[in-house]
Protein backbone atom coordinates (compact mmCIF):
# COMPACT_ATOMS: atom_id res chain seq x y z
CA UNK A 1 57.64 140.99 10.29
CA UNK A 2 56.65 144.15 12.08
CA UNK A 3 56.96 145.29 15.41
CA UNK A 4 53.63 146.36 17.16
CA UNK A 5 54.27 149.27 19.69
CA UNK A 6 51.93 148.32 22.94
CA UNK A 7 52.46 150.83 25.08
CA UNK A 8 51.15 154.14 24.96
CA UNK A 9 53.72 157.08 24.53
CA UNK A 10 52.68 160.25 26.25
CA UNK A 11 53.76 163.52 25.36
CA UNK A 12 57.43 164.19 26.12
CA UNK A 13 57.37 168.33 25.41
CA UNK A 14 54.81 170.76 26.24
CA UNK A 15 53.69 174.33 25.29
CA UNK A 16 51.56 176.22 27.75
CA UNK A 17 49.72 179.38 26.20
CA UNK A 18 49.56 180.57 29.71
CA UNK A 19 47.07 183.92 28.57
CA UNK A 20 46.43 185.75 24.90
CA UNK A 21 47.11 189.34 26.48
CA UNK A 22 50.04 191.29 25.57
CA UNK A 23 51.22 194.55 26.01
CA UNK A 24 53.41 194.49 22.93
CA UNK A 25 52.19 195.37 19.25
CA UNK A 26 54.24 193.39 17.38
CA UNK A 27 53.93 193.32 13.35
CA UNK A 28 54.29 189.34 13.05
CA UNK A 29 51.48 188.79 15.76
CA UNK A 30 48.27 190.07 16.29
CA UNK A 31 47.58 188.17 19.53
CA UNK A 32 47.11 191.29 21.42
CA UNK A 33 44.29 192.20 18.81
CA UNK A 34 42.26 189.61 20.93
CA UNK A 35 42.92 189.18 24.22
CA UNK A 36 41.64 186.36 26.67
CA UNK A 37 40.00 186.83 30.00
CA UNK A 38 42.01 186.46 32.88
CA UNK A 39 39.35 184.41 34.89
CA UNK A 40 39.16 181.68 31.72
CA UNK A 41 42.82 181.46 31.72
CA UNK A 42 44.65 178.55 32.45
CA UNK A 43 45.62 178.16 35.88
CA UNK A 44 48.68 175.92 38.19
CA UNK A 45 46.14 173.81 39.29
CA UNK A 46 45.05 172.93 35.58
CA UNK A 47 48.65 171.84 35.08
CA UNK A 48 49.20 169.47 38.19
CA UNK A 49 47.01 166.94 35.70
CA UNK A 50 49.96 166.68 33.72
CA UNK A 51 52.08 163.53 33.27
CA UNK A 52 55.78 163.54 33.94
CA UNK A 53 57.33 164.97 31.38
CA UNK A 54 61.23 165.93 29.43
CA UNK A 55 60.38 170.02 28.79
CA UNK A 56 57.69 172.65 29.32
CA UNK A 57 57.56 175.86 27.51
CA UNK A 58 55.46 178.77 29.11
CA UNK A 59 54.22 181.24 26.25
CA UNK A 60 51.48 183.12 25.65
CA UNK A 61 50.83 186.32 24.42
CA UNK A 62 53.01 187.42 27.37
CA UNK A 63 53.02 184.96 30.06
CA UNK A 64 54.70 188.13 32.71
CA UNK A 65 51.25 189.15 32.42
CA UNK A 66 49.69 186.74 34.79
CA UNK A 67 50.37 187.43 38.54
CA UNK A 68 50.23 183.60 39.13
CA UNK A 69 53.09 182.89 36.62
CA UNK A 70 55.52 181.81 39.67
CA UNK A 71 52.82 178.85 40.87
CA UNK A 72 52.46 178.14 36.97
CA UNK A 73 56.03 177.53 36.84
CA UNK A 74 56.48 175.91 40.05
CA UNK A 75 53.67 173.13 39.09
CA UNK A 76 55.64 172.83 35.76
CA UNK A 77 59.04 172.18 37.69
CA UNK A 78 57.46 169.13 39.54
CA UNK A 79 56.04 168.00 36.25
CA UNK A 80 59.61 168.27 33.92
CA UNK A 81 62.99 168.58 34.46
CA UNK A 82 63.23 171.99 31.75
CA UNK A 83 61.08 175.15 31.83
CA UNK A 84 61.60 178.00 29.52
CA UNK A 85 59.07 180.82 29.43
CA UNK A 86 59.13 182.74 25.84
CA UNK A 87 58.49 186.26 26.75
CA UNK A 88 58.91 189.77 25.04
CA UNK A 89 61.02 190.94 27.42
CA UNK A 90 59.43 194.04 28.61
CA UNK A 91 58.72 192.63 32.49
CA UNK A 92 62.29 192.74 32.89
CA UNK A 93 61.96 193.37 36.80
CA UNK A 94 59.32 190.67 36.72
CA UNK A 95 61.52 188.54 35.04
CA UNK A 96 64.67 189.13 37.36
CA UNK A 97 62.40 188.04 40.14
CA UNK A 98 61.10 184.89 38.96
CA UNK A 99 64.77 183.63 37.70
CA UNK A 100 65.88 184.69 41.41
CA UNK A 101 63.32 182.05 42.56
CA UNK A 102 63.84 179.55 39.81
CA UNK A 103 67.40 179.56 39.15
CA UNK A 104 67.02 176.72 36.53
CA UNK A 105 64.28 178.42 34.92
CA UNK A 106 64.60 179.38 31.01
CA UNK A 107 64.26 182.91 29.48
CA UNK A 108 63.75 183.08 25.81
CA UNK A 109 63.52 186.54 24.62
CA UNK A 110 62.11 187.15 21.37
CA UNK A 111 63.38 190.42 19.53
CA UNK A 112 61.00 189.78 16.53
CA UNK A 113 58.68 192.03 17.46
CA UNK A 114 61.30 195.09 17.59
């Protein structure tokens, strides 16, 4: 006898391509090659549709990019209980900043690129 599932499962992790430009030329990514418009970008109040969910990631291109990133990551925070942004790196003061307002926040560096 099987077991019919009834209730809907919703997504538990998220990625958020928060913007396709990037200041970096990396050799394993050609992202920058074709970057998207800043006014078509996703934006915080996009997210707040969002169920309740376990982990967000925040990537892009480089997500340090957009000048909203701290609303982006505050509408994540009351949507999940983890947020990591993947980022190259090179915003480091940028970077510093956010983590100094978002203490739990994530920061995945990727060296690939190097």
């Amino acid at each position: 006898m099987s077991k019919i599932r009834s209730v809907n499962t919703l997504p538990t992790d998220v990625s958020i391509i928060t913007t396709y430009r990037c200041q970096m030329r990396c050799q394993m990514c050609n992202i920058w090659k074709f970057p998207s418009d800043e006014n078509k970008e996703i934006t915080a109040l996009d997210l707040e549709k969002l169920p309740r969910l376990k982990f967000a990631n925040v990537t892009g291109g480089e997500p340090f990019q957009r000048k909203d990133l701290a609303d982006i990551v505050s509408v994540l925070f009351s949507k999940a209980k983890r947020v990591v942004i993947s980022t190259s790196g090179w915003h480091y003061e940028r970077i510093i900043k956010l983590a100094e307002k978002f203490p739990n926040i994530g920061i995945r560096v990727s060296i690939e690129g190097l």
